[in-house]
Protein backbone atom coordinates (compact mmCIF):
# COMPACT_ATOMS: atom_id res chain seq x y z
CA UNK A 1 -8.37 -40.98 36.01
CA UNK A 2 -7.24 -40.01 32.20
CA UNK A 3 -7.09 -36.54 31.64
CA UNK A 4 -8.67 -34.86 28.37
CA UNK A 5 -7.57 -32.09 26.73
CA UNK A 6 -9.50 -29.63 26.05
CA UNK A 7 -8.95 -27.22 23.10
CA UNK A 8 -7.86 -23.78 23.83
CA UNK A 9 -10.29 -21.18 23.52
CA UNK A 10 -12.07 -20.19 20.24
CA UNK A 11 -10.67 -16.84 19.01
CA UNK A 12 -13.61 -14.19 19.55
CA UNK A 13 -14.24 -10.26 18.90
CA UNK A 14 -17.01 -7.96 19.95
CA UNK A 15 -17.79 -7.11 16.20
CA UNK A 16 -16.27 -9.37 12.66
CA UNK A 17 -14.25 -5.96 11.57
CA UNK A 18 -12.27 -6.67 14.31
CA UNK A 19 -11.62 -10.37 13.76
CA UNK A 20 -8.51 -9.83 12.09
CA UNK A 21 -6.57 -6.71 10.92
CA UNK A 22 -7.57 -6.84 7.25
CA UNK A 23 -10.84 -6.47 8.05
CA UNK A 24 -10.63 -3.16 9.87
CA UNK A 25 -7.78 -1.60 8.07
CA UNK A 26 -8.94 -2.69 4.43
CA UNK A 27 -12.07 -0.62 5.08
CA UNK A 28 -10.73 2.04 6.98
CA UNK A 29 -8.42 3.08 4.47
CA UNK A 30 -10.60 2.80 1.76
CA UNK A 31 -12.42 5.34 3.15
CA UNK A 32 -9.76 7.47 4.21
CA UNK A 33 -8.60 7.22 0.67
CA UNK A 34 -11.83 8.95 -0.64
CA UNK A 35 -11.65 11.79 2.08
CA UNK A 36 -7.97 12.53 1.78
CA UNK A 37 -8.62 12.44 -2.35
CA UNK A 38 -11.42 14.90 -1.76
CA UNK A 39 -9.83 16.88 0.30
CA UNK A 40 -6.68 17.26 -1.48
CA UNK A 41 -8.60 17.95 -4.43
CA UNK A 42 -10.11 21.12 -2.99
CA UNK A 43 -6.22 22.24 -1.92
CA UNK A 44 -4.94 21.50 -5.16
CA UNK A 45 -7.46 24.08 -6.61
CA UNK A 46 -7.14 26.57 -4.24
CA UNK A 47 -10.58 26.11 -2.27
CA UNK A 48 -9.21 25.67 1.25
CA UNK A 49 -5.70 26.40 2.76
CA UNK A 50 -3.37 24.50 4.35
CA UNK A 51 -0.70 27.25 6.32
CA UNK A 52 2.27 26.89 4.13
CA UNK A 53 4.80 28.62 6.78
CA UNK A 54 4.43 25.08 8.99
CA UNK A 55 4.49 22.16 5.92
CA UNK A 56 4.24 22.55 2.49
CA UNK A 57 0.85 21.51 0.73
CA UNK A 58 2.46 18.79 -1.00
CA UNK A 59 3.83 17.25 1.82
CA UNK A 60 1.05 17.04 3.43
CA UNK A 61 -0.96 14.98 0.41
CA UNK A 62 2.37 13.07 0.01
CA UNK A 63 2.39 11.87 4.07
CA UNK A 64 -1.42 11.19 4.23
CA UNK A 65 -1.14 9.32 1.08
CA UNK A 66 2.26 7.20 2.12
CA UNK A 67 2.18 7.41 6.06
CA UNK A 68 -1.86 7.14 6.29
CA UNK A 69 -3.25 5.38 3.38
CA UNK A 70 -0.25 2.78 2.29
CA UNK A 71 0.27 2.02 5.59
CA UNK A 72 -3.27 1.03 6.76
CA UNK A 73 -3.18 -1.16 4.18
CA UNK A 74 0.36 -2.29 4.33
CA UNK A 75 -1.12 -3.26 8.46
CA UNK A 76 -4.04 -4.96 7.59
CA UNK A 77 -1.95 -7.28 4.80
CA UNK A 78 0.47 -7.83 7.35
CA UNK A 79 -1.58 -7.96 10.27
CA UNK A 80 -3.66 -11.29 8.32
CA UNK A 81 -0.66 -12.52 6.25
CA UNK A 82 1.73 -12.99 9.46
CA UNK A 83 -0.75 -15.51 10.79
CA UNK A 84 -0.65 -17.32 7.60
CA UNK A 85 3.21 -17.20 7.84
CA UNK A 86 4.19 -18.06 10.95
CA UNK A 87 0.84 -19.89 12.51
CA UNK A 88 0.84 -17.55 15.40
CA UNK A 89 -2.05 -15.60 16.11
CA UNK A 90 -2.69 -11.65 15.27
CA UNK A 91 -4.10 -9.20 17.73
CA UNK A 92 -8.19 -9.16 17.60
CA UNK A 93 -10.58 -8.07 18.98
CA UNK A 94 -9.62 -4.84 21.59
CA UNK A 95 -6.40 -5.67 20.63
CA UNK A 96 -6.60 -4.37 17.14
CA UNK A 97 -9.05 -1.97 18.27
CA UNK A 98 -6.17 -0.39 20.29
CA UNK A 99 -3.57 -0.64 17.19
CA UNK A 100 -6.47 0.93 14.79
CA UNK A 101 -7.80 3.49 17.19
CA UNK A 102 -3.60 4.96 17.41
CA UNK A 103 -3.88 4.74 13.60
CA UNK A 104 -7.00 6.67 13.14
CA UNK A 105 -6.33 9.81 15.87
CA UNK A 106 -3.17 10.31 14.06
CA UNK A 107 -5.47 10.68 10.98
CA UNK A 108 -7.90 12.81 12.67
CA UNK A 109 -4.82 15.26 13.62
CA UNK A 110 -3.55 15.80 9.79
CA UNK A 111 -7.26 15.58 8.83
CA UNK A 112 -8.32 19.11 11.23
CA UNK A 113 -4.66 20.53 10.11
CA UNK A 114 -5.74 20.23 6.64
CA UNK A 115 -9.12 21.88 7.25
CA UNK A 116 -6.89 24.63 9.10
CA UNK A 117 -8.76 23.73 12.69
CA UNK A 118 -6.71 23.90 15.39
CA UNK A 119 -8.81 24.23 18.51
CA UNK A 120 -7.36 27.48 19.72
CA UNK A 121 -3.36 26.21 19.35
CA UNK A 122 -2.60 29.20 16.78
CA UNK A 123 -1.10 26.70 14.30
CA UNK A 124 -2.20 23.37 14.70
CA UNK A 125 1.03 22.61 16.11
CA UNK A 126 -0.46 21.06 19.00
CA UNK A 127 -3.12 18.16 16.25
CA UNK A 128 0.75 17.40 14.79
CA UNK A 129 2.35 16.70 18.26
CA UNK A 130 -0.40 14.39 18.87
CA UNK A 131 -0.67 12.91 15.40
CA UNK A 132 3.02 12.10 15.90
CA UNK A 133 2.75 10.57 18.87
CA UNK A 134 -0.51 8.35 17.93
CA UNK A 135 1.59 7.36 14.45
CA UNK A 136 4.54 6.62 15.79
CA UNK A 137 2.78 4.52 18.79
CA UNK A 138 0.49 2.86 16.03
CA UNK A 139 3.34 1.60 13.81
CA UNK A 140 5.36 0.45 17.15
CA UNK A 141 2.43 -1.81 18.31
CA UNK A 142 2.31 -2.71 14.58
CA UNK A 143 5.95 -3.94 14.04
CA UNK A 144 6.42 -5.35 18.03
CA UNK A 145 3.26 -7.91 17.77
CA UNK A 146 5.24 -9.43 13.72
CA UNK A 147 8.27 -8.96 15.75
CA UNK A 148 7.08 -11.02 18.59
CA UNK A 149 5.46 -13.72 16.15
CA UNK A 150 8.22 -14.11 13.79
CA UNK A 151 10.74 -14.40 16.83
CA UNK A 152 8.19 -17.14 18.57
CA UNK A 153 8.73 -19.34 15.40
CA UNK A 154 11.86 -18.55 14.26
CA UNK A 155 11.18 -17.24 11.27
CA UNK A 156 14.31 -15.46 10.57
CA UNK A 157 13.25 -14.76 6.83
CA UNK A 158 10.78 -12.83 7.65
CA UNK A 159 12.94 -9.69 9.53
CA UNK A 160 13.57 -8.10 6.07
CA UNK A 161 10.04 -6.96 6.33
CA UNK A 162 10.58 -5.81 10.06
CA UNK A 163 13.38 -4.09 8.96
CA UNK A 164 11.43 -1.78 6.60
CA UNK A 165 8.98 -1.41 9.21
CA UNK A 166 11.19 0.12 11.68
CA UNK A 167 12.84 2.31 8.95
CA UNK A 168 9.34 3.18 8.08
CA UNK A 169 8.70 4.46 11.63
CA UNK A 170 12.08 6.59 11.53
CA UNK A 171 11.38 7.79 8.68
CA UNK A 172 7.43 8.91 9.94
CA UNK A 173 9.60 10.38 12.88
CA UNK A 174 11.86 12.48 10.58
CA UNK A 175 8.44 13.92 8.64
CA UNK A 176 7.54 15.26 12.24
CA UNK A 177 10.92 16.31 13.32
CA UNK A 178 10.95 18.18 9.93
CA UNK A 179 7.43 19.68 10.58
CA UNK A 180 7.84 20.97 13.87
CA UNK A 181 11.97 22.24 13.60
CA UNK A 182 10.38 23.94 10.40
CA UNK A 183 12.41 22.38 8.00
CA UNK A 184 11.07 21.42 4.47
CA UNK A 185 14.23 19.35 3.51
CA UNK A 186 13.70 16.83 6.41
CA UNK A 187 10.17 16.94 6.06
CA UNK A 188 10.81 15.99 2.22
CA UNK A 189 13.26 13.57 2.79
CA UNK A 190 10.97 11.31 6.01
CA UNK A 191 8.49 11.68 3.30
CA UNK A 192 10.41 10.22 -0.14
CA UNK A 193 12.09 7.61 2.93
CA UNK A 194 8.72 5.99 3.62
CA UNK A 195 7.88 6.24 -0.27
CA UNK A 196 10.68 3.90 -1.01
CA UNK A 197 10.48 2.09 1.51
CA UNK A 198 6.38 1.35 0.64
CA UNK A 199 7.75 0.30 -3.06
CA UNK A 200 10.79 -2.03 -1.61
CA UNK A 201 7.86 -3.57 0.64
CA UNK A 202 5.54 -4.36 -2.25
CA UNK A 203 8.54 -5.58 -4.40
CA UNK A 204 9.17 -8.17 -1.51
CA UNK A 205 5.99 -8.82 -1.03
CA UNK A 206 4.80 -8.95 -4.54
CA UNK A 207 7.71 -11.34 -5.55
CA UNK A 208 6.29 -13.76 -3.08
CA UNK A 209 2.47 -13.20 -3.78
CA UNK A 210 2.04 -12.13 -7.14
CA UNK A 211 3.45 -15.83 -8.83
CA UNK A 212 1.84 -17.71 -5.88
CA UNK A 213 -2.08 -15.62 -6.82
CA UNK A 214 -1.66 -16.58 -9.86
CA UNK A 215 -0.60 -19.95 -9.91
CA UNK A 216 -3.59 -20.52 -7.55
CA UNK A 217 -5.85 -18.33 -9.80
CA UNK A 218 -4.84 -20.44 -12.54
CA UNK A 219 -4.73 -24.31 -11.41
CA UNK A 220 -8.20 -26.62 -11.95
CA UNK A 221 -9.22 -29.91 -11.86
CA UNK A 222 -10.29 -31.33 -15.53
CA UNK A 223 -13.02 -33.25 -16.23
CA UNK A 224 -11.12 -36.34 -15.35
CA UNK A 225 -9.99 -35.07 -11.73
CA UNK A 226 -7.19 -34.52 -12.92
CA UNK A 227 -5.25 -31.61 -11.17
CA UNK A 228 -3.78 -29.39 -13.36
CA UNK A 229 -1.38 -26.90 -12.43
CA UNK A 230 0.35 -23.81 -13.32
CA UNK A 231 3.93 -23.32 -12.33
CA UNK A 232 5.56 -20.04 -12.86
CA UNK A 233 9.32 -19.17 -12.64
CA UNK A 234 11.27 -17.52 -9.91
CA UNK A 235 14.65 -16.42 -10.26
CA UNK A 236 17.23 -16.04 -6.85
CA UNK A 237 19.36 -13.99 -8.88
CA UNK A 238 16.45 -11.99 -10.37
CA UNK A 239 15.32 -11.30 -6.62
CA UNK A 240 18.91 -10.49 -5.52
CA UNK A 241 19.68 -7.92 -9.16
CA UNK A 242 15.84 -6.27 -7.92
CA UNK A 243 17.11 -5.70 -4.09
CA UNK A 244 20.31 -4.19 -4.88
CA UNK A 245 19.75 -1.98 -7.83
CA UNK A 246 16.83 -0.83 -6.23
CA UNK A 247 18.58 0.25 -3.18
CA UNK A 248 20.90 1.85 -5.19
CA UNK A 249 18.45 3.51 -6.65
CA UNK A 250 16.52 4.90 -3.29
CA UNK A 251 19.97 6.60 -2.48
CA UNK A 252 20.76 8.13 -5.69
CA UNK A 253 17.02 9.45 -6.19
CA UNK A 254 17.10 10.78 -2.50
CA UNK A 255 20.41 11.75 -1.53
CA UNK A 256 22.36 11.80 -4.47
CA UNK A 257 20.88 13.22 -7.64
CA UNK A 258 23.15 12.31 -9.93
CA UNK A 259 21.54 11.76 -13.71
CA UNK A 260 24.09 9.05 -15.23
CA UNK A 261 23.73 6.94 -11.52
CA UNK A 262 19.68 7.50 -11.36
CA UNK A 263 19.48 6.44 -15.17
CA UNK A 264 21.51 3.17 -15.18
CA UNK A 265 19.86 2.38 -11.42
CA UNK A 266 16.17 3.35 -12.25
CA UNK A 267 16.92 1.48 -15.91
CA UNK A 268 18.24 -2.12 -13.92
CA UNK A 269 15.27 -2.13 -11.56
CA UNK A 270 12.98 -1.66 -14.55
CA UNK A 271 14.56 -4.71 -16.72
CA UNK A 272 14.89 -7.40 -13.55
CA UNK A 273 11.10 -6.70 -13.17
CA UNK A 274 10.00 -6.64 -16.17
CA UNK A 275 11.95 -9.96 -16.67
CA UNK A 276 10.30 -11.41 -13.33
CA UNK A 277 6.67 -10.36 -15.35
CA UNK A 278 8.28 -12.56 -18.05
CA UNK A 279 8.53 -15.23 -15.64
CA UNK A 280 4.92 -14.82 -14.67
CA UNK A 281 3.18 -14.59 -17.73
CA UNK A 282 0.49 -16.92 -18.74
CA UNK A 283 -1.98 -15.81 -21.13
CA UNK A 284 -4.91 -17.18 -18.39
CA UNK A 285 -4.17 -14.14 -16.51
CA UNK A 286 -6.79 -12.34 -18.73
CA UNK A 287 -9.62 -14.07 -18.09
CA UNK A 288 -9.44 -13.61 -14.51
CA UNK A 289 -9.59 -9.63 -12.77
CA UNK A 290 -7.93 -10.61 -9.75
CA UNK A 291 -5.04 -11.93 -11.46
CA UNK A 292 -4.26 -9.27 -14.43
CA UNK A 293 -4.78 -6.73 -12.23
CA UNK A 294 -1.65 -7.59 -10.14
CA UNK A 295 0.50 -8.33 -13.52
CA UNK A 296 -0.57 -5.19 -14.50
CA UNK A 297 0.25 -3.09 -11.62
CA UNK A 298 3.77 -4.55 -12.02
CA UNK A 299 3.81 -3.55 -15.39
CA UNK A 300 3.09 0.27 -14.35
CA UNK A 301 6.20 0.08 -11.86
CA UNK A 302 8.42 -1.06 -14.41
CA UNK A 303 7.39 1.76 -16.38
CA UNK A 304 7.46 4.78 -13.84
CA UNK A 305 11.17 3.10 -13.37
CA UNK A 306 11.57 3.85 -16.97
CA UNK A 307 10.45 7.37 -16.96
CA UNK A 308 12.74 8.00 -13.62
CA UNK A 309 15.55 6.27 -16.14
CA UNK A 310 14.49 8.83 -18.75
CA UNK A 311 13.70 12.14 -16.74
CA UNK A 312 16.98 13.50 -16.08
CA UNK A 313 17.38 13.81 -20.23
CA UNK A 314 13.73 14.03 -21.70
CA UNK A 315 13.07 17.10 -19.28
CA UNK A 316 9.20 16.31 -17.68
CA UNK A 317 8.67 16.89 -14.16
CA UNK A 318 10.12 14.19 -11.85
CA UNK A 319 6.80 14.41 -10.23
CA UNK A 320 5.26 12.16 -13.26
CA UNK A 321 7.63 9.63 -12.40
CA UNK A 322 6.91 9.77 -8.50
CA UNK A 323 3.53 9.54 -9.46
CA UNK A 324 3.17 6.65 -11.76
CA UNK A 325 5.12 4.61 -9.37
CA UNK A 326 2.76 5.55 -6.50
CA UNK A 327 0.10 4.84 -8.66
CA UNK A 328 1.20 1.52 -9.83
CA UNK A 329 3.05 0.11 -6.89
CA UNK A 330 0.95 1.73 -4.24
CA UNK A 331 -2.63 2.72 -5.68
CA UNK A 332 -3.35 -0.22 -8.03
CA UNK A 333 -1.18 -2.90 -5.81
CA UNK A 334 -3.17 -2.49 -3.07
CA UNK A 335 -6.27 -2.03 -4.40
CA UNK A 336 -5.58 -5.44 -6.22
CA UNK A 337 -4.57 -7.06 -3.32
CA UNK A 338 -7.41 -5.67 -0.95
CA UNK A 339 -9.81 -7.29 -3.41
CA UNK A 340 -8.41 -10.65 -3.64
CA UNK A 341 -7.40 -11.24 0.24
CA UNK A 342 -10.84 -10.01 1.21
CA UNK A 343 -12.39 -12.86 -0.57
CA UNK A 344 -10.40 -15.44 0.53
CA UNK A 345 -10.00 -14.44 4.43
CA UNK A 346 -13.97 -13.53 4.70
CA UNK A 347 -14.25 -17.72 3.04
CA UNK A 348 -15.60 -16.69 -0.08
CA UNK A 349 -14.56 -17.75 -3.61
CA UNK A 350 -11.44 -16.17 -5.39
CA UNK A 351 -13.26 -17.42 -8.40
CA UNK A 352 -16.28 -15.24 -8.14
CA UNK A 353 -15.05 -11.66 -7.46
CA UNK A 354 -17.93 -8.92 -7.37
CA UNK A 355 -19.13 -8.01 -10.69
CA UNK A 356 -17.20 -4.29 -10.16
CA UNK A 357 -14.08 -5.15 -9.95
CA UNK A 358 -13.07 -4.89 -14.11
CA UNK A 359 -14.35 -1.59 -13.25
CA UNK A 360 -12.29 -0.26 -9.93
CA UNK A 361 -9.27 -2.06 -11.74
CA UNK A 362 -9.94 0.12 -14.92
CA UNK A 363 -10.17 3.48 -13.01
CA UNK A 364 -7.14 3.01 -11.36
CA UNK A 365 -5.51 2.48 -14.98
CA UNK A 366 -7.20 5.94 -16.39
CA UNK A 367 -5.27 7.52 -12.75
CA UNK A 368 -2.23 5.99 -13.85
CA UNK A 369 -3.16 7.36 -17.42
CA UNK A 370 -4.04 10.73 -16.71
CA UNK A 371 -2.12 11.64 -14.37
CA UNK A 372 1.23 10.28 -15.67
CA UNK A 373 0.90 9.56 -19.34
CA UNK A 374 -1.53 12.33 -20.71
CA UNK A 375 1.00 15.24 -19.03
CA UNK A 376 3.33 14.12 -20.80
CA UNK A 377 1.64 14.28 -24.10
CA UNK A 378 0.02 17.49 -22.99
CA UNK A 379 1.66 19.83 -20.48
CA UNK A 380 -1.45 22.40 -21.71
CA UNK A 381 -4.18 20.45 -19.91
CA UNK A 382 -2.30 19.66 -16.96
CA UNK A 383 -5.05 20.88 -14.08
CA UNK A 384 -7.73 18.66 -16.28
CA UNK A 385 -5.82 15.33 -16.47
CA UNK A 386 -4.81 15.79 -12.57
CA UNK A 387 -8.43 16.64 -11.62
CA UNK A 388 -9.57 13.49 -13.79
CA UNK A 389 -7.33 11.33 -12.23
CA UNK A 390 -8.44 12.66 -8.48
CA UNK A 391 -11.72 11.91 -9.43
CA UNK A 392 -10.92 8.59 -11.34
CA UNK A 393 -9.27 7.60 -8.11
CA UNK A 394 -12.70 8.44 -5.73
CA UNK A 395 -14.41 6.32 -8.20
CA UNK A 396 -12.31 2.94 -7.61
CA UNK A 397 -12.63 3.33 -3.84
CA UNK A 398 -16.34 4.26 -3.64
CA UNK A 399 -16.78 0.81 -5.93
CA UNK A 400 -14.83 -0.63 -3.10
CA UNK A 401 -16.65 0.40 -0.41
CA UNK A 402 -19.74 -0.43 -1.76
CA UNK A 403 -18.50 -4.07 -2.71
CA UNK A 404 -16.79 -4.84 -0.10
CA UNK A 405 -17.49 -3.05 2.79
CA UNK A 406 -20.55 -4.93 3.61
CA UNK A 407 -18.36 -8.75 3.79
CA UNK A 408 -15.89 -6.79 5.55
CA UNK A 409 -18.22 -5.94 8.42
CA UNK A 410 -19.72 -9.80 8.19
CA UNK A 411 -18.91 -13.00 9.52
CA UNK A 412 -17.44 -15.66 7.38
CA UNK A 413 -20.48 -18.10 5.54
CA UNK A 414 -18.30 -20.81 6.82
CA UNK A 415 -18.65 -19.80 10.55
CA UNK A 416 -14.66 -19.62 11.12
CA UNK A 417 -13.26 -16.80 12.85
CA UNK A 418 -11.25 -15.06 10.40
């Protein structure tokens, strides 16, 4: 008797959200990113109190924003995008709802330190020791299920972004280590690790994505049915130059302040890129949100590089230039990314973004704006343009949420898991 094979078993999850990881973690963080806004908002004018002998206010915003926002976001893109990559399937289901629940606790512990609840541990030492050991255990499940895929195909390319994963998690371990051995200068430097590290990831990512978004944003068929296509340039020694100077430029930033080094680093990272946006330019970008709001979060990194370049002899705060490129490269990337891969994972059309998305793109450009550009033209007003951009910020991400959030939690039109 001939035997039939039968196809393996449809993919399923108890709810869509958990179908696959962007899902979950795109709307997650979105959210978190309004509460940790709002609540850092209220430190940063004095209305609450975080207990300065254990971590330093700024520290705290600086982790939650790198460690908890970036990174939920940074695991749902990579969480979808591996599947893409290697053809292996990503956890779903109570699969991801274990890897998301680890991701949220740890959350929940920084959230209650921040509000200064600690449930009768005299410190809140006892939320961080089990926020570090739900973070750490959330970005280990995170990097072992790419790890396992990218091994299972062979995929060798692909460990570059493992590798900044697992420096990621030491570098989430050193915050900790720093926290609870009270020292700030650990603390600072787990935190500025996994900031740099966030940037090299979207410059790796973003030199594969950003041309490849746009060439698809940008390519029709004429009247004729005719295909016609945009091609835009990519450069091995341009990718090379942007690894190595800005590697050069993570250590002398970090551990070795040195003005003339940070200058000429900062300065080479900023010209490769903005030559790569050279590459990528086509005036069509304009026409389409989803496309110039990438180019133009690129454009913002290559000028927070600048003002790093600049700092050490203009004399503003290095905290400008920490800011626009968190902004840029972390704020405005992801947003920009979040919108477009949630349209085309959820089956809808990349063509027809929600009519709000001009909008969450612009507010993101007044944070970058007024809380990088407008201190430097006006030291005087300082508290106004921060509190602008804190609220310019809550804006985008309610917009999201409201857009977003409801094909999120929905299955595809097309009735594919996904």
């Amino acid at each position: 008797m001939q035997s039939i094979n039968l196809p393996s078993k449809y993919p399923s999850s108890p709810h869509p959200i958990l179908n696959l990881g962007f899902r979950v973690f795109f709307s997650t963080g979105a959210i978190f990113a309004i509460i940790t806004m709002a609540l850092w908002a209220f430190v940063f004018t004095g209305h609450t109190d975080i207990n300065v002998q254990i971590l330093n206010p700024l520290y705290w915003h600086g982790h939650e924003m790198i460690y908890g926002y970036a990174l939920a976001i940074v695991a749902g893109f990579l969480l979808t995008a591996v599947k893409t990559w290697t053809g292996v399937m990503m956890p779903h289901g109570y699969k991801l709802l274990g890897i998301f629940v680890c991701w949220v606790l740890a959350r929940l512990g920084w959230l209650l330190f921040g509000l200064g609840i600690d449930f009768g541990f005299g410190s809140g030492a006892g939320l961080l020791y089990a926020a570090a050991v739900f973070d750490l255990l959330f970005m280990g499940l995170m990097a072992f299920v790419i790890c396992r895929a990218v091994l299972q195909v062979k995929q060798y390319k692909q460990m570059g972004i493992l590798a900044k994963l697992i420096l990621l998690t030491l570098g989430n371990g050193l915050c900790y280590w720093g926290i609870i051995n009270a020292d700030m200068s650990m603390t600072k430097i787990g935190i500025y690790l996994g900031f740099y590290l966030i940037i090299g990831l979207v410059l790796t990512i973003g030199r594969r994505v950003v041309p490849f978004f746009i060439e698809r944003g940008l390519s029709t068929i004429n009247d004729k049915g005719v295909a016609q296509t945009v091609t835009l340039h990519n450069g091995k020694i341009q990718d090379i130059s942007s690894l190595l100077l800005f590697l050069a430029f993570f250590i002398a930033d970090l551990f070795y302040p040195n003005p003339y080094l940070l200058t000429v680093t900062a300065l080479g990272v900023a010209i490769v890129n903005i030559a790569r946006l050279m590459g990528w330019y086509h005036r069509g970008i304009w026409q389409k949100p989803l496309l110039w709001s990438l180019y133009v979060a690129f454009l913002g990194m290559c000028v927070s590089f600048i003002l790093y370049a600049l700092q050490p002899w203009l004399g503003y705060s290095h905290s400008l230039a920490v800011h626009g490129l968190a902004i840029a490269g972390i704020g405005m990337m992801t947003v920009a990314m979040m919108t477009r891969v949630s349209l085309g994972h959820t089956g809808r059309s990349i063509h027809q973004p929600p009519k709000m998305v001009s909008l969450m793109y612009g507010l993101m450009v007044l944070v970058f704006i007024s809380r990088v550009l407008l201190p430097l033209a006006d030291m005087s007003h300082y508290l106004l343009w921060v509190m602008v951009a804190q609220g310019a910020w809550i804006a985008c991400f309610v917009l999201f949420c409201i857009s977003y959030l409801p094909m999120l939690a929905r299955p595809r039109p097309d009735g594919l898991f996904g």
